[in-house]
N, C-alpha and C. Protein backbone atom coordinates (compact mmCIF):
# COMPACT_ATOMS: atom_id res chain seq x y z
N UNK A 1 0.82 -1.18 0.00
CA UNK A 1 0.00 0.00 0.00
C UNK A 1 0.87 1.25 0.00
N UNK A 2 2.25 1.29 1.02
CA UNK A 2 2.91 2.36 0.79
C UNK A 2 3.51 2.33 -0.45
N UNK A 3 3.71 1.83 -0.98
CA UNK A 3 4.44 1.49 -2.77
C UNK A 3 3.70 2.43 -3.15
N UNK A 4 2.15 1.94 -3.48
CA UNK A 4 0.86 2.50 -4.12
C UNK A 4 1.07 4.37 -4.22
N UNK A 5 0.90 4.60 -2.79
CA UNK A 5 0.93 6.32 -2.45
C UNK A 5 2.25 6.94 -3.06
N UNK A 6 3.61 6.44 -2.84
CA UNK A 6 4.45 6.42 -3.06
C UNK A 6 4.47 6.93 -4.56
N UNK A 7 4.40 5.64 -5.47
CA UNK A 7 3.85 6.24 -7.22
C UNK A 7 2.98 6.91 -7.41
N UNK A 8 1.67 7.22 -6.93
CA UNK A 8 0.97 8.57 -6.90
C UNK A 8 1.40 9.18 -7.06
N UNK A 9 1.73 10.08 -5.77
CA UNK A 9 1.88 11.19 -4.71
C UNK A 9 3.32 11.16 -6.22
N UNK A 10 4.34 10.33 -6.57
CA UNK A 10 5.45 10.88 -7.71
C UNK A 10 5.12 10.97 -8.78
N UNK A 11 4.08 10.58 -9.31
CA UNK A 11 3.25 10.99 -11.10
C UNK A 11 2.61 11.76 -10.73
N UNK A 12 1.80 12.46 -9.42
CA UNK A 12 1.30 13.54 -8.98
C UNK A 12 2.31 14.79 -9.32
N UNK A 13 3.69 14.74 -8.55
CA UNK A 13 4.34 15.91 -8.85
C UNK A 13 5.26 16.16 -10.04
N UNK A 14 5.59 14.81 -11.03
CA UNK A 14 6.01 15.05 -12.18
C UNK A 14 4.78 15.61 -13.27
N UNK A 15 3.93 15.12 -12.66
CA UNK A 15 2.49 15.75 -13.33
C UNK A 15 2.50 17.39 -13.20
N UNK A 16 3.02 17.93 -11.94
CA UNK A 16 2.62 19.30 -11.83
C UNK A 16 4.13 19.89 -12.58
N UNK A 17 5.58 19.11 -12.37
CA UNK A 17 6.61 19.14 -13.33
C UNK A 17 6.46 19.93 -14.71
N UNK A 18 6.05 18.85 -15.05
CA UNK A 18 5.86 19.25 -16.64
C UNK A 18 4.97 19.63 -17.21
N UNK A 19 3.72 19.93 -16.37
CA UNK A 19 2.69 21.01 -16.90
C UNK A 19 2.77 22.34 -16.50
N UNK A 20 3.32 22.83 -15.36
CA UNK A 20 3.63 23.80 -15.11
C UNK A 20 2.61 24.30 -14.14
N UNK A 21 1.85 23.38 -13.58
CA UNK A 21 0.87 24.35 -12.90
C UNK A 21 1.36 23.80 -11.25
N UNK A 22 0.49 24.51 -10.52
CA UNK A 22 0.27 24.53 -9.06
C UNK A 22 -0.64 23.91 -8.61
N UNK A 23 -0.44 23.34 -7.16
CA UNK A 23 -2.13 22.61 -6.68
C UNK A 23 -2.83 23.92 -6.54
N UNK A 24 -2.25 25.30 -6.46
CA UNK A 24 -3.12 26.60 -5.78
C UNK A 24 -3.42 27.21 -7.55
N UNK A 25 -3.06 26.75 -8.14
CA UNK A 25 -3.57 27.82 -9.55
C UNK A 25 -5.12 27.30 -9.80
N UNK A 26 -5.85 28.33 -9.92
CA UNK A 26 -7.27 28.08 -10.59
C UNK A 26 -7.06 27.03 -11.89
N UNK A 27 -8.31 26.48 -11.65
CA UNK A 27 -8.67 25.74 -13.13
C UNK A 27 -8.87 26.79 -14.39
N UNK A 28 -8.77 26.34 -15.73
CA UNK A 28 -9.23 27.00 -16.57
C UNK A 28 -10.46 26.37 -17.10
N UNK A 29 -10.58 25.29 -16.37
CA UNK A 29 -11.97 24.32 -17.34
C UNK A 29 -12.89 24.88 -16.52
N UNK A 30 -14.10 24.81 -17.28
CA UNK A 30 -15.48 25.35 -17.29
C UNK A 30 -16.33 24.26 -17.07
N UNK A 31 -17.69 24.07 -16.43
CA UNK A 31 -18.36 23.09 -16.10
C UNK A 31 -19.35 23.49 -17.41
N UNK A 32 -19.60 21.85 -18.06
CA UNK A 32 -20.32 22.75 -19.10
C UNK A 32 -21.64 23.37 -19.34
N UNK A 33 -22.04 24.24 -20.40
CA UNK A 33 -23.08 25.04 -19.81
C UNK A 33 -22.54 26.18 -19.31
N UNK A 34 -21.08 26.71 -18.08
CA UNK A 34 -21.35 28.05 -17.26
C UNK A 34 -21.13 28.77 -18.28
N UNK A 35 -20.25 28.49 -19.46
CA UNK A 35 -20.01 30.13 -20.24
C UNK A 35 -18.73 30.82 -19.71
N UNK A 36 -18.52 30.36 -18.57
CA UNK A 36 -16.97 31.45 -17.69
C UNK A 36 -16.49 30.78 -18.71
N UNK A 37 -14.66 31.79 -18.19
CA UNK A 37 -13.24 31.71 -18.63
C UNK A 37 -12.58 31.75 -18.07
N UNK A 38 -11.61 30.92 -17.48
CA UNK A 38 -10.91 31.23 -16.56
C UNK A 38 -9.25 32.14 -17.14
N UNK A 39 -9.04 32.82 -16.21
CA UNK A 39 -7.96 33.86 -16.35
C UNK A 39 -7.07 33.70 -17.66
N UNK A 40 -6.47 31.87 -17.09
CA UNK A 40 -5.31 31.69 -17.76
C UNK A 40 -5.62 31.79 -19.37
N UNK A 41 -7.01 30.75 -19.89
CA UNK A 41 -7.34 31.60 -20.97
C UNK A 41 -7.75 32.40 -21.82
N UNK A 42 -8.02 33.65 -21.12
CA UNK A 42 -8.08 34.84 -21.47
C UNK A 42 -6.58 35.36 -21.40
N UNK A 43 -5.40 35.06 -20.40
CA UNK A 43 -4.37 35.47 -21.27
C UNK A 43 -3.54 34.78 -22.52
N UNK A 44 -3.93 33.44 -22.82
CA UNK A 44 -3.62 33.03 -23.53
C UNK A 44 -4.07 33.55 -24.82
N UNK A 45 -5.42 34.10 -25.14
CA UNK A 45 -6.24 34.50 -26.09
C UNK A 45 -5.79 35.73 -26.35
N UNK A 46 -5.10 36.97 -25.24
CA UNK A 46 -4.49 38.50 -25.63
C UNK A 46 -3.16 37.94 -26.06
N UNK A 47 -2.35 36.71 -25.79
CA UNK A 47 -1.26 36.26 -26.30
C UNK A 47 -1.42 36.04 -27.87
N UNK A 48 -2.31 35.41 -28.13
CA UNK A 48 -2.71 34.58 -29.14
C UNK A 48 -3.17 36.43 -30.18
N UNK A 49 -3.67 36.93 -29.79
CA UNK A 49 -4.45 37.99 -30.44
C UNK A 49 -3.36 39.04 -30.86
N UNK A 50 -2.27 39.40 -29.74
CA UNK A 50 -1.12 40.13 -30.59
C UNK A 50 -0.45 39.30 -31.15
N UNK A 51 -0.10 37.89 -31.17
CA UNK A 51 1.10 37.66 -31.80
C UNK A 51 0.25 38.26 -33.20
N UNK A 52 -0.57 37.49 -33.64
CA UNK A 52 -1.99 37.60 -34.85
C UNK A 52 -2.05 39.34 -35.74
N UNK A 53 -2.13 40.01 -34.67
CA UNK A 53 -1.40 41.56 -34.99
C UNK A 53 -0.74 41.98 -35.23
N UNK A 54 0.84 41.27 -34.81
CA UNK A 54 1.99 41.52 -34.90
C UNK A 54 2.61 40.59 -36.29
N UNK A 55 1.77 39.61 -36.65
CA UNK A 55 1.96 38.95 -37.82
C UNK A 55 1.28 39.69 -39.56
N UNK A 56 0.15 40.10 -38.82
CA UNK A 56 0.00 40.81 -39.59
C UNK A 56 0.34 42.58 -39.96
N UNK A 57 0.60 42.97 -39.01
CA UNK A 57 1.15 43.96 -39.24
C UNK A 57 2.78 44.03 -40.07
N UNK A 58 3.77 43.11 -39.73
CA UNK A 58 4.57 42.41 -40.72
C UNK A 58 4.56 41.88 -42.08
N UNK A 59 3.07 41.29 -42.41
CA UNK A 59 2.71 41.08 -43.73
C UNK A 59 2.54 42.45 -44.30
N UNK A 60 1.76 43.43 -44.21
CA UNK A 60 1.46 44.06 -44.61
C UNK A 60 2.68 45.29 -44.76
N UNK A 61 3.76 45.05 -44.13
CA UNK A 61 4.94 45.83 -44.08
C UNK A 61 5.82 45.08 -45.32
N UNK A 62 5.63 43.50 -45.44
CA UNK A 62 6.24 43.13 -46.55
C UNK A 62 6.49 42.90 -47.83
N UNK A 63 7.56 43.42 -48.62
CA UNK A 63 7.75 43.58 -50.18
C UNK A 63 8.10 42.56 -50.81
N UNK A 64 7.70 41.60 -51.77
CA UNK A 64 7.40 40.87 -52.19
C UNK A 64 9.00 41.19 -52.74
N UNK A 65 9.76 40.72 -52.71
CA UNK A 65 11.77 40.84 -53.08
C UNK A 65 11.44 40.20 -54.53
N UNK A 66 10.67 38.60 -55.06
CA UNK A 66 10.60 38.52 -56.17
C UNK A 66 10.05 39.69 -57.38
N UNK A 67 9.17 39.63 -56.69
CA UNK A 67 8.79 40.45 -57.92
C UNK A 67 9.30 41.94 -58.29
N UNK A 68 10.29 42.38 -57.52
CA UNK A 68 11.02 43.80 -58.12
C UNK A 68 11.62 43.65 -59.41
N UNK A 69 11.63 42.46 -59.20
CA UNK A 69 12.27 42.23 -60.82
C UNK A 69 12.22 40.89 -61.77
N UNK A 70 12.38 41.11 -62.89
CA UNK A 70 11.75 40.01 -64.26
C UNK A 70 12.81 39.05 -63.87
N UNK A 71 12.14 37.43 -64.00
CA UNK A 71 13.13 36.26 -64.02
C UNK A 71 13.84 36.98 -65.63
N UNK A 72 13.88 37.47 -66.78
CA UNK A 72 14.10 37.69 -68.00
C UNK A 72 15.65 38.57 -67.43
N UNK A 73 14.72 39.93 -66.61
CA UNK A 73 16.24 40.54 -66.39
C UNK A 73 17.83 40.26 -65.85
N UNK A 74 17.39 39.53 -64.44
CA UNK A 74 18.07 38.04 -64.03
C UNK A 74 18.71 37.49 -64.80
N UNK A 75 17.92 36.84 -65.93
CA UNK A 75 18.48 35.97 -66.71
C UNK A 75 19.89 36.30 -67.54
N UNK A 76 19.42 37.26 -67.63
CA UNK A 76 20.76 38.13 -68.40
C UNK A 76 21.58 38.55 -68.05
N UNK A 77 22.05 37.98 -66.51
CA UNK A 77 23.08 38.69 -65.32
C UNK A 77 23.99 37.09 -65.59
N UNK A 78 22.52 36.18 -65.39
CA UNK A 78 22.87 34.64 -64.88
C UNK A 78 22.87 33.35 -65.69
N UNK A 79 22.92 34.01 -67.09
CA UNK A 79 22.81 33.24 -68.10
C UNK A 79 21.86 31.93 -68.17
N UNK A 80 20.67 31.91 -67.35
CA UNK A 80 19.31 31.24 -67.39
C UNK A 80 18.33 31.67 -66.88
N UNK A 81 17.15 31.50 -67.35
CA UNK A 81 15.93 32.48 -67.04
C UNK A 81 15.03 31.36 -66.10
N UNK A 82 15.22 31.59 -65.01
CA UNK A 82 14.69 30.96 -64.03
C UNK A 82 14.08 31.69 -62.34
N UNK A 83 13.25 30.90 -62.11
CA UNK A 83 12.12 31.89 -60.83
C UNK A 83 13.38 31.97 -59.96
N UNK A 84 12.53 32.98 -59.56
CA UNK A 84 13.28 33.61 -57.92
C UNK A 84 12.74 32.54 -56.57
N UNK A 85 13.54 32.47 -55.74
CA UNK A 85 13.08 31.69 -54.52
C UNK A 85 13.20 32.40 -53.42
N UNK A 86 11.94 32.81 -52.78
CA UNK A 86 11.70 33.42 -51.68
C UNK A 86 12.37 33.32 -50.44
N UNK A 87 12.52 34.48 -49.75
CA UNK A 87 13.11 33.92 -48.30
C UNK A 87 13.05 34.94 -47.69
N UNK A 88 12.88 35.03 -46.28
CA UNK A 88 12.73 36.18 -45.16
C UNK A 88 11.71 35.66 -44.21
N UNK A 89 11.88 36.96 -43.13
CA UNK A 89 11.45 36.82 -42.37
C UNK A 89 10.39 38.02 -41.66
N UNK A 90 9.08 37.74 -41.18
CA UNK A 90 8.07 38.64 -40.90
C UNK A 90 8.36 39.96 -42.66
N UNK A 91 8.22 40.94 -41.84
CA UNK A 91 8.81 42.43 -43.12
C UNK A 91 10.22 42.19 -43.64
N UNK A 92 10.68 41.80 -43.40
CA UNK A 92 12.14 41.41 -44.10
C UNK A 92 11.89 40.46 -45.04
N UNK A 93 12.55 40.57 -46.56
CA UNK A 93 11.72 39.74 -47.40
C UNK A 93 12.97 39.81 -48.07
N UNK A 94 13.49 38.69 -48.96
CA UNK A 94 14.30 38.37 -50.14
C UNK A 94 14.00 37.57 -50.86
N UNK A 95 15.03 37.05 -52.23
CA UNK A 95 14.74 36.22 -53.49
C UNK A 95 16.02 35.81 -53.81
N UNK A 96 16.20 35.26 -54.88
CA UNK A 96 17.42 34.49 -54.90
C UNK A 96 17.28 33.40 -56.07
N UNK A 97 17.56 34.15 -57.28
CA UNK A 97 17.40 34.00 -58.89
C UNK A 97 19.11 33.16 -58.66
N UNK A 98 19.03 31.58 -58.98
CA UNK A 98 20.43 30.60 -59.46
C UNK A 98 20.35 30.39 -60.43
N UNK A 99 21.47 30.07 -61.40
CA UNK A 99 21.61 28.92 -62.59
C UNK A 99 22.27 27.84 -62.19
N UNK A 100 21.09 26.92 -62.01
CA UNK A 100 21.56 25.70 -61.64
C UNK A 100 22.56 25.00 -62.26
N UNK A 101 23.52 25.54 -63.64
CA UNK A 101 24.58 25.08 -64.13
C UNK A 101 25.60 25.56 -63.17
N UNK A 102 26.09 26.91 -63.60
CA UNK A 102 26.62 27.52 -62.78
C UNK A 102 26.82 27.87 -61.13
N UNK A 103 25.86 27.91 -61.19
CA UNK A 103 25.44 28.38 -59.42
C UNK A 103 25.70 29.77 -59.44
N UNK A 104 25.91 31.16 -60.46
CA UNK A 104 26.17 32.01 -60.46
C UNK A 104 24.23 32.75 -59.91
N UNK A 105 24.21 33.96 -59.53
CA UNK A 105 23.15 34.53 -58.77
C UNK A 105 23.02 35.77 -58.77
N UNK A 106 21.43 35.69 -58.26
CA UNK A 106 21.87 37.34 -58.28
C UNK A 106 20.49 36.84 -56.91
N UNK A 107 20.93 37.71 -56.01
CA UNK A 107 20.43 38.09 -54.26
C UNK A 107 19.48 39.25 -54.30
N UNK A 108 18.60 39.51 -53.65
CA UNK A 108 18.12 41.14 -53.42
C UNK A 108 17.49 40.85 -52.18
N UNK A 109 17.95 41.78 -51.53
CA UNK A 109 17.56 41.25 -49.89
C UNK A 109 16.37 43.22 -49.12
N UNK A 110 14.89 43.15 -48.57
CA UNK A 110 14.54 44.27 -48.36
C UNK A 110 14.42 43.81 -47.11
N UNK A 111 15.04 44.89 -46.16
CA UNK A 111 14.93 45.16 -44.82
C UNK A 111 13.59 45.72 -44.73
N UNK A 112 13.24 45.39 -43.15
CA UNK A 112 11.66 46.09 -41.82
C UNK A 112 12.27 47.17 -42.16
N UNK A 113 10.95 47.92 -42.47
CA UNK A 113 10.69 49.36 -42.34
C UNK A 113 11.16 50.09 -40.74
N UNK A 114 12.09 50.80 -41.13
CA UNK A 114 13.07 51.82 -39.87
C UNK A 114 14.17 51.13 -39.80
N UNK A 115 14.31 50.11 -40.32
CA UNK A 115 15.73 49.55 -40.42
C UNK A 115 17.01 50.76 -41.24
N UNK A 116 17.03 51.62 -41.74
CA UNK A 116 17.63 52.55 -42.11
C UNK A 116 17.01 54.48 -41.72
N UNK A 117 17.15 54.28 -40.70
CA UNK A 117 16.21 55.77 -40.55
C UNK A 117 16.91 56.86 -41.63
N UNK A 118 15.72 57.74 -41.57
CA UNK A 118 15.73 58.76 -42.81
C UNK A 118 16.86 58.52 -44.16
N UNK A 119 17.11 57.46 -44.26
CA UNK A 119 17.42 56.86 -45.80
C UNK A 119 18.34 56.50 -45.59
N UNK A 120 19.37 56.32 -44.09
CA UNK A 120 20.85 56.34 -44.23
C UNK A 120 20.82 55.10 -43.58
N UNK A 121 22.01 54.56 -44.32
CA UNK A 121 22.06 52.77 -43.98
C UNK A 121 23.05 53.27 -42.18
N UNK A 122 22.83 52.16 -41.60
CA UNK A 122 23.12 51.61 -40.31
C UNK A 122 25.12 51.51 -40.42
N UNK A 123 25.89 51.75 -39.30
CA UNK A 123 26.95 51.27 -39.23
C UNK A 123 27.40 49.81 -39.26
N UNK A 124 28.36 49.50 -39.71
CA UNK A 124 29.00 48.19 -39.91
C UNK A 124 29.51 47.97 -38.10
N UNK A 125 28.66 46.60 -38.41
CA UNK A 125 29.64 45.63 -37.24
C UNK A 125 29.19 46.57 -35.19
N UNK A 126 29.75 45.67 -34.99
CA UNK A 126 29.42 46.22 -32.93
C UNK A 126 30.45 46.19 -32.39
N UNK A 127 30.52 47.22 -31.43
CA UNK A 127 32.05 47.52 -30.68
C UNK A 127 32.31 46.09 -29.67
N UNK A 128 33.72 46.03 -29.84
CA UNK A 128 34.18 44.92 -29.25
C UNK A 128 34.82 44.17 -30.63
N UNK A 129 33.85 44.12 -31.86
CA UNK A 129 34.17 42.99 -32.68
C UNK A 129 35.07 43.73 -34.08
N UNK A 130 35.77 42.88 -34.35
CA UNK A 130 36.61 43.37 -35.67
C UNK A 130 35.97 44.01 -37.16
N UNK A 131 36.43 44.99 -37.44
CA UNK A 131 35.42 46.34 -38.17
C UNK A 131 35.21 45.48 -39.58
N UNK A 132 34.07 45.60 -40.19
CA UNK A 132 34.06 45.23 -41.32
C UNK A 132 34.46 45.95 -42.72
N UNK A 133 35.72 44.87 -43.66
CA UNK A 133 35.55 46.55 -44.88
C UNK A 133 34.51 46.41 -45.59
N UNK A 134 34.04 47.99 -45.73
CA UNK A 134 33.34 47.79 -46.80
C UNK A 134 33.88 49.28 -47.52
N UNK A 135 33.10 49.42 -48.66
CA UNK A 135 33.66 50.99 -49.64
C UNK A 135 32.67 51.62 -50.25
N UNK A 136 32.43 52.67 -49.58
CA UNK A 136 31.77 53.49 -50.07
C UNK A 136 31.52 53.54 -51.25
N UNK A 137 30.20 53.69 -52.14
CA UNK A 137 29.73 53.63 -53.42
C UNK A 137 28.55 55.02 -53.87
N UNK A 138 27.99 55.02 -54.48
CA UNK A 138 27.64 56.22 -54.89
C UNK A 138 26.12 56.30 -54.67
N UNK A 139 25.45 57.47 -54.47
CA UNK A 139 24.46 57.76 -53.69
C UNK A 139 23.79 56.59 -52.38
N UNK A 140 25.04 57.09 -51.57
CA UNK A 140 24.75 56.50 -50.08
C UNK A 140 24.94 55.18 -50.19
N UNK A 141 25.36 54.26 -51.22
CA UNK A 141 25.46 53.01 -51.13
C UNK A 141 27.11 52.52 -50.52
N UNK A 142 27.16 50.96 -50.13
CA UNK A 142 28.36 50.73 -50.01
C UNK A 142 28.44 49.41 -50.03
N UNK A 143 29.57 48.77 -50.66
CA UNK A 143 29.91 47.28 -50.92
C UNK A 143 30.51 46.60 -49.44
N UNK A 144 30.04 45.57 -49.76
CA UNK A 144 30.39 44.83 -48.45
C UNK A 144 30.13 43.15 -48.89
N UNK A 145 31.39 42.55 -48.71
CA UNK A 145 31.44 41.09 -49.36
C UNK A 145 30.89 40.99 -50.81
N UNK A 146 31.10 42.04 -51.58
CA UNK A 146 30.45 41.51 -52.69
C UNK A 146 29.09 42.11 -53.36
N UNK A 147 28.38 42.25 -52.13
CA UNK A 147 26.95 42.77 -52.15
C UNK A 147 27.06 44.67 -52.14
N UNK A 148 25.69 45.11 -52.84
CA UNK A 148 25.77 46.41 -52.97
C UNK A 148 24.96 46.71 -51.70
N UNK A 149 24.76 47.63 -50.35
CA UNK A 149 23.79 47.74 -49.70
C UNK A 149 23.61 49.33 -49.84
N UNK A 150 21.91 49.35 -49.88
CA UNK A 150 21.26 50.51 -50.03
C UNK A 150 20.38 51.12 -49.01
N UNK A 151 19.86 52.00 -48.89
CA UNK A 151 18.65 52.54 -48.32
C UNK A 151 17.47 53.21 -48.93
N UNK A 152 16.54 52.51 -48.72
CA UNK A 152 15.18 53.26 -49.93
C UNK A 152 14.09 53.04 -48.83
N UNK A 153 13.26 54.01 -48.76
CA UNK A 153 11.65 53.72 -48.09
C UNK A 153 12.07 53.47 -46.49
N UNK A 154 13.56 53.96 -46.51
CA UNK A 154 13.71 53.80 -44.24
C UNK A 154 13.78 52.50 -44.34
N UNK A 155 14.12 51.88 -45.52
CA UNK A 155 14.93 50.24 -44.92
C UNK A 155 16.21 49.66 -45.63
N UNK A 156 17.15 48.60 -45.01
CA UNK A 156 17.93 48.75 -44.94
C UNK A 156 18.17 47.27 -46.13
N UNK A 157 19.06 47.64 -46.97
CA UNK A 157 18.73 46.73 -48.60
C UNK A 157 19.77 46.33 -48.72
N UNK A 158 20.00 45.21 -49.79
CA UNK A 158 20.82 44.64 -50.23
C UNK A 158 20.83 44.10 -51.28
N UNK A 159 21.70 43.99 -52.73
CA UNK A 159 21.64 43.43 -53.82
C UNK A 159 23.00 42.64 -53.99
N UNK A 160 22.72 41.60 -54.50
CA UNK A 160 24.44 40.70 -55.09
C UNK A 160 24.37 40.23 -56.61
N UNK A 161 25.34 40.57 -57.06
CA UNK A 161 24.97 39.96 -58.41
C UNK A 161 26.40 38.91 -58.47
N UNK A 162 25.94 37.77 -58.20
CA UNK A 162 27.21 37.10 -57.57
C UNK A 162 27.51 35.95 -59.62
N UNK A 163 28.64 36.38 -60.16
CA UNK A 163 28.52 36.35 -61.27
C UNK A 163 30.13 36.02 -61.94
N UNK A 164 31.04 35.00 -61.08
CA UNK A 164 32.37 35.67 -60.81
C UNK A 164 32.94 34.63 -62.37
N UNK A 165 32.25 33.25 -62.83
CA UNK A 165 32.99 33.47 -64.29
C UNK A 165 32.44 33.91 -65.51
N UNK A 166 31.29 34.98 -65.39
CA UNK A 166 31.01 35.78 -66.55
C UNK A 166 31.31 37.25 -66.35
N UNK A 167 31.43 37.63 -65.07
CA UNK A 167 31.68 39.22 -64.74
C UNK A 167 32.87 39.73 -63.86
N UNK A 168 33.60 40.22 -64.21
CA UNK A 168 35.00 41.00 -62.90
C UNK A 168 34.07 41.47 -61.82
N UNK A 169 34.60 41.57 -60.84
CA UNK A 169 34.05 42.21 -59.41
C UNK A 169 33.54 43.18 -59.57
N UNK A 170 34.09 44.47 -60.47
CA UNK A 170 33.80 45.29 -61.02
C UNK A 170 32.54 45.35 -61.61
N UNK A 171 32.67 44.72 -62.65
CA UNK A 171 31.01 44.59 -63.86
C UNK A 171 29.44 43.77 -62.74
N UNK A 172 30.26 42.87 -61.65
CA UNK A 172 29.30 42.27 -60.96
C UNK A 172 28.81 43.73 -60.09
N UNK A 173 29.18 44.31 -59.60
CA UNK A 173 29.10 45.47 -58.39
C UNK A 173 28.31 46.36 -59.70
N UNK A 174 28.71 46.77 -60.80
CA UNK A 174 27.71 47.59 -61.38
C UNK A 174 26.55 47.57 -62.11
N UNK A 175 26.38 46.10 -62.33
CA UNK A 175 25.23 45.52 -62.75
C UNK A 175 24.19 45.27 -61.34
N UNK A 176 24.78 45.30 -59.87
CA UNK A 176 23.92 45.82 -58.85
C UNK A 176 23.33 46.98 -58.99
N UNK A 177 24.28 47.73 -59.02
CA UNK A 177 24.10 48.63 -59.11
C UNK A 177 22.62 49.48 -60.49
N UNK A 178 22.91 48.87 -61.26
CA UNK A 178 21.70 49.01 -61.91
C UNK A 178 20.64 48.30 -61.59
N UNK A 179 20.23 47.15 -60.98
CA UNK A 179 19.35 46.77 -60.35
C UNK A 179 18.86 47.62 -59.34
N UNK A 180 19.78 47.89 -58.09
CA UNK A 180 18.99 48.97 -57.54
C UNK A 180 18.20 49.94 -57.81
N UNK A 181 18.47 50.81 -58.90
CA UNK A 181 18.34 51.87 -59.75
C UNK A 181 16.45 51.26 -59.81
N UNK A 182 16.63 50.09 -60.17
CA UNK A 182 15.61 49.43 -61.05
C UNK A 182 14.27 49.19 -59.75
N UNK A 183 15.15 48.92 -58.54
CA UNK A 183 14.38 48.56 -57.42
C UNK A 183 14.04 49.49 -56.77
N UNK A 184 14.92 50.35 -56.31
CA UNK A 184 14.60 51.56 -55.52
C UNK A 184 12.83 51.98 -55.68
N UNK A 185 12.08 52.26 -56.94
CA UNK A 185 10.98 53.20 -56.88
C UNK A 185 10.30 52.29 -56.38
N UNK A 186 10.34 50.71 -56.47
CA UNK A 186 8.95 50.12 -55.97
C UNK A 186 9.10 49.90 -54.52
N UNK A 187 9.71 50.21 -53.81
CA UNK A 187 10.10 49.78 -52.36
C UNK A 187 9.14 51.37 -51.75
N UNK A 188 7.80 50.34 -51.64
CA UNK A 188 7.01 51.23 -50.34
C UNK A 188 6.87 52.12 -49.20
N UNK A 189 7.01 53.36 -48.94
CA UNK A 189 7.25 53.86 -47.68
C UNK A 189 6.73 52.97 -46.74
């Protein structure tokens, strides 16, 4: 019989373990019929209700990175005319046009809105850590690994036209560079 209580009374408190509750926390179940709620889910439901807000308020902040530009135009960076493949996160949105022969690319990456306040891109890197180069480029832009980064619409951008046995570093960086050109007007305040 003491065995018995023993395993209880210990699936009793691995029970309260890993659910997280208390013998003193209210129930949230309802007898059925009353109609109440108990606390816990009503905060679960204002949990549930901003994330829902906060998801959508992110959609609606986000720029569709494919479509700034033609798989056609791409094609002509990357010597095959093939879709863009999506990627990001909440308002942060990118694409990412390959030739699956090559593996040569072209990137376009749009930062959350305020990610660049009043048009000017963000400093490189955080104190403590080793500075990143990058080089200044022309109207407010600047290279960094390769990639052109911009600021349009208060967010903080990025283009690669990663292209290294059809284009010099050079011709790759200014064929970003005309992409931006190309991207800049559709990028939403």
């Amino acid at each position: 019989m003491r065995a018995r209580t023993l395993g209880t009374g210990l699936l009793a408190a691995l029970c309260l373990l890993f659910t997280g509750c208390s013998p003193s926390e209210p129930s949230t179940a309802t007898p059925e019929g009353d109609g109440a709620v108990g606390t816990s889910t009503d905060a679960a439901a204002t949990e549930t209700s901003a994330a829902t807000d906060t998801a959508s308020d992110a959609a609606a902040d986000a720029v569709d990175a494919c479509a700034l530009l033609s798989k056609e135009e791409v094609g002509a960076l990357i010597g095959a005319v093939v879709d863009g493949v999506p990627n990001g996160v909440d308002a942060r949105t990118g694409c990412v046009w390959e030739n699956p022969d090559t593996y040569e690319s072209v990137t376009v990456d749009i930062g959350s809105p305020g990610t660049a306040s009043d048009n000017t891109l963000p400093p490189l890197g955080e104190p403590g850590f080793p500075e990143i180069e990058s080089t200044p480029g022309p109207n407010g832009t600047r290279v960094v690994a390769g990639a052109v980064e911009f600021a349009a619409a208060n967010r903080y951008n990025s283009v690669q036209v990663a292209t290294p046995t059809t284009m010099s570093s050079d011709q790759s960086i200014a064929a970003a560079m005309d992409l931006i050109a190309k991207i800049t007007p559709q990028i939403p305040e």
